[in-house]
C-alpha atoms as a PDB file:
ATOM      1  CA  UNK A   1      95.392  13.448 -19.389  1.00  0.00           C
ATOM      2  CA  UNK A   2      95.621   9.666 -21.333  1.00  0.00           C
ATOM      3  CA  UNK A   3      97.628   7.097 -20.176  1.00  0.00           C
ATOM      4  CA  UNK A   4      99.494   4.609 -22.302  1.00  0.00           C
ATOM      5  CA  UNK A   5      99.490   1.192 -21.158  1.00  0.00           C
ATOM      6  CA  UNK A   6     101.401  -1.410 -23.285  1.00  0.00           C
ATOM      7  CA  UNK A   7     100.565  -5.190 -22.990  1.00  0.00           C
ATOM      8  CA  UNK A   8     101.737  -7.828 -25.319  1.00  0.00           C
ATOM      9  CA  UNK A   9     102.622  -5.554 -27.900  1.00  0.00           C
ATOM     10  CA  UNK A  10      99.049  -3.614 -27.573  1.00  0.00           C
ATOM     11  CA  UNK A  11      98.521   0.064 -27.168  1.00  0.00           C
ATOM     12  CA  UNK A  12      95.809   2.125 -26.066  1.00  0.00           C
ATOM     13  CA  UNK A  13      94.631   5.179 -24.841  1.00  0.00           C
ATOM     14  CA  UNK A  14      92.720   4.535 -21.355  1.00  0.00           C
ATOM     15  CA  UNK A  15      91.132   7.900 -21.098  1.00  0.00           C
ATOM     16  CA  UNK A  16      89.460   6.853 -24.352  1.00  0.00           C
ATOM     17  CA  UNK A  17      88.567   3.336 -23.761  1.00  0.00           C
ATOM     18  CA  UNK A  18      85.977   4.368 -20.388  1.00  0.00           C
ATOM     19  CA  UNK A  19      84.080   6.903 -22.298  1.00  0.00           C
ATOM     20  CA  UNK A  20      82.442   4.039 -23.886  1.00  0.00           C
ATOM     21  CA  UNK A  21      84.298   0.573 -23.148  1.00  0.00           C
ATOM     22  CA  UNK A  22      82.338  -2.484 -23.960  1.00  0.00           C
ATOM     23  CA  UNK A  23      82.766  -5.116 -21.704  1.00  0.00           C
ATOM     24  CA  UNK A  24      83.566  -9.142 -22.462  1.00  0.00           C
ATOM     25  CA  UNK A  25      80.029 -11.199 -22.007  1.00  0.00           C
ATOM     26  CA  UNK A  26      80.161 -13.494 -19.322  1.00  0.00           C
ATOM     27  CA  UNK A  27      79.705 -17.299 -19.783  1.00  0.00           C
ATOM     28  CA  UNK A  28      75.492 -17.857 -20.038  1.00  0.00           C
ATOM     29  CA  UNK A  29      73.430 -20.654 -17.837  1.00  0.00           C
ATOM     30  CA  UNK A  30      73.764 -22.816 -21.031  1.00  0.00           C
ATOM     31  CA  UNK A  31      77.595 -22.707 -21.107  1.00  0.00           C
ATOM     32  CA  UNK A  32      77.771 -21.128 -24.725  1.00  0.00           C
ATOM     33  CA  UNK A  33      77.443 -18.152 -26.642  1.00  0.00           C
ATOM     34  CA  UNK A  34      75.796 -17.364 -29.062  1.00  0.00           C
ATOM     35  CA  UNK A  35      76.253 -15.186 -32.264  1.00  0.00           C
ATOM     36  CA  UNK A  36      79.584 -13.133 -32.678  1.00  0.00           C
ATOM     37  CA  UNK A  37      80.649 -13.727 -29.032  1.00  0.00           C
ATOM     38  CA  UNK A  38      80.798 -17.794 -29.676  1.00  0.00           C
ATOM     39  CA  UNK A  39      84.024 -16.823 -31.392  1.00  0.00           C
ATOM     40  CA  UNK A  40      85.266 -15.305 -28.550  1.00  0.00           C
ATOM     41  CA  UNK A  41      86.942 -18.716 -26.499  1.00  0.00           C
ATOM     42  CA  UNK A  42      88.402 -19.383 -30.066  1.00  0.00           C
ATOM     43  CA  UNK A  43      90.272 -15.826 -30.405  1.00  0.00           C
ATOM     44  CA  UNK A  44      91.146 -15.819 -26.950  1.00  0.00           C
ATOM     45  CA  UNK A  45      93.087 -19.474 -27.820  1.00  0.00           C
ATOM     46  CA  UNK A  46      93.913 -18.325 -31.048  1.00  0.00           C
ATOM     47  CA  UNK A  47      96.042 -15.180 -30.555  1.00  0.00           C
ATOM     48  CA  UNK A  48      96.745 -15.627 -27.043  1.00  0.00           C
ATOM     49  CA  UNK A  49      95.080 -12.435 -25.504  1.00  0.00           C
ATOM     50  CA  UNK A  50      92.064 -12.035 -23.136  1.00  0.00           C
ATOM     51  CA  UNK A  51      88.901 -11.000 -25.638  1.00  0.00           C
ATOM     52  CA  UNK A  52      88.393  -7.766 -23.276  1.00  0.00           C
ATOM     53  CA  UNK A  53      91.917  -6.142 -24.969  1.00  0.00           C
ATOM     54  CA  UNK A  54      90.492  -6.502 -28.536  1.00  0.00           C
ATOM     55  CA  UNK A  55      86.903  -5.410 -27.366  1.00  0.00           C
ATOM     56  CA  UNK A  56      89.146  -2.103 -26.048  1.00  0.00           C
ATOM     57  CA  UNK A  57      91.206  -1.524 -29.010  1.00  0.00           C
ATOM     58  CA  UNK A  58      88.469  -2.230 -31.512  1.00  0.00           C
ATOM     59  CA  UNK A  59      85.444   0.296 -29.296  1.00  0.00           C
ATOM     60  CA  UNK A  60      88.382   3.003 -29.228  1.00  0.00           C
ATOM     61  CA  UNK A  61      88.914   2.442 -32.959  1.00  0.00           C
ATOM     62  CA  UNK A  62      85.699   2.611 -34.159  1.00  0.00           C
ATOM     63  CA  UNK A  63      85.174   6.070 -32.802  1.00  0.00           C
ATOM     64  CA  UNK A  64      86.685   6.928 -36.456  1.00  0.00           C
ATOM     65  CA  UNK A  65      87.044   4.039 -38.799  1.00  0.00           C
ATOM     66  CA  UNK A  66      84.256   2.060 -40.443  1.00  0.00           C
ATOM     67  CA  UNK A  67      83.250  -1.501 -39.834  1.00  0.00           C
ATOM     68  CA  UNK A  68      85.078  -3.288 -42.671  1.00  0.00           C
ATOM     69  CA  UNK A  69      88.526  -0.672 -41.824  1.00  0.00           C
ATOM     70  CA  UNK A  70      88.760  -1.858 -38.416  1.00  0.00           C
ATOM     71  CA  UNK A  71      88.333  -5.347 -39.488  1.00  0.00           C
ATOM     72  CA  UNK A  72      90.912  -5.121 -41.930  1.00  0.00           C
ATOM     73  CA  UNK A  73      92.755  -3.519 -39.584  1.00  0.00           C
ATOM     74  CA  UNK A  74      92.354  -6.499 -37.365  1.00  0.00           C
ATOM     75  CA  UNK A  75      93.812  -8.567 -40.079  1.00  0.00           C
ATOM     76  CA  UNK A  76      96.880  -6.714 -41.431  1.00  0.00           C
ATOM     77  CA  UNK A  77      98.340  -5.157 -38.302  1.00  0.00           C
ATOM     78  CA  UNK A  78      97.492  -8.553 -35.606  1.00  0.00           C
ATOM     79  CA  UNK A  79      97.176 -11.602 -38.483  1.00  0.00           C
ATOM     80  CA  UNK A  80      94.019 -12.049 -37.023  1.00  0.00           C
ATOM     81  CA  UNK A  81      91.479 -14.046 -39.904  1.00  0.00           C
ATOM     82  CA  UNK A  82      88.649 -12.118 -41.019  1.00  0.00           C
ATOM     83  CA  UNK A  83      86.018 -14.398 -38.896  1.00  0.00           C
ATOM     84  CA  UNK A  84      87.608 -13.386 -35.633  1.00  0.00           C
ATOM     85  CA  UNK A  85      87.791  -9.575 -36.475  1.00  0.00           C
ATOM     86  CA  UNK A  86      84.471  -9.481 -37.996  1.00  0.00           C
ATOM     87  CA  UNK A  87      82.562 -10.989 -34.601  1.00  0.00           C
ATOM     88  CA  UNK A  88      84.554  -8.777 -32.277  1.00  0.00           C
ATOM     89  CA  UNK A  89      83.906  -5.658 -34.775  1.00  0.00           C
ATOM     90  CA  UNK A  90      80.639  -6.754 -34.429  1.00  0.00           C
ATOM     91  CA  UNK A  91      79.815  -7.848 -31.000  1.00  0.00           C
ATOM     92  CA  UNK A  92      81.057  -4.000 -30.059  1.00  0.00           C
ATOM     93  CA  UNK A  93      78.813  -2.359 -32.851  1.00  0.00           C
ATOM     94  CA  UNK A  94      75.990  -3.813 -31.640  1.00  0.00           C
ATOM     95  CA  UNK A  95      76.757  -3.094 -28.220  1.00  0.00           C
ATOM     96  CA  UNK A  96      77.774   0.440 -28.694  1.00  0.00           C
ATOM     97  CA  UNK A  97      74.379   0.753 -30.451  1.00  0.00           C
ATOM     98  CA  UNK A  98      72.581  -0.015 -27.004  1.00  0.00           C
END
């Protein structure tokens, strides 16, 4: 059985989300990242939510939606600019990908 959890107007389905949850990078020795994650501090201002919800929503969504859908997703359903939904999009391709 799924559970719902609702945060900040955010809703997904936890049963999904372990099967294959990507998790937020952690800060590196140099004290910056690098390639799509060095967007994340900048979303995480920007719309006010810790990077791991989108990296939840977006690995759940991509189980059936291309690339470009999701990140237009990202853009008409949470205003979010297509920068910021193209790294996360990214960042969790590449990490579903191994």
């Amino acid at each position: 059985m799924s559970c719902i959890f609702i945060k900040r107007g955010l809703r997904a389905t936890i049963g999904a989300m372990t099967q294959h949850r990507v998790l937020a990078p952690t800060l590196p020795a140099s004290g910056k990242f690098t390639g799509p994650a060095s967007y994340f501090p900048s979303i995480e201002k920007t719309y006010d939510r810790p990077i791991q919800e989108w990296l939840d929503l977006v690995a759940d969504r991509l189980d059936s939606h291309r690339h470009m859908d999701v990140v237009a997703w990202l853009k008409s359903d949470h205003g979010m600019g297509h920068g910021h939904a193209n790294a996360i999009v990214a960042y969790v391709k590449a990490k579903l990908a191994g």
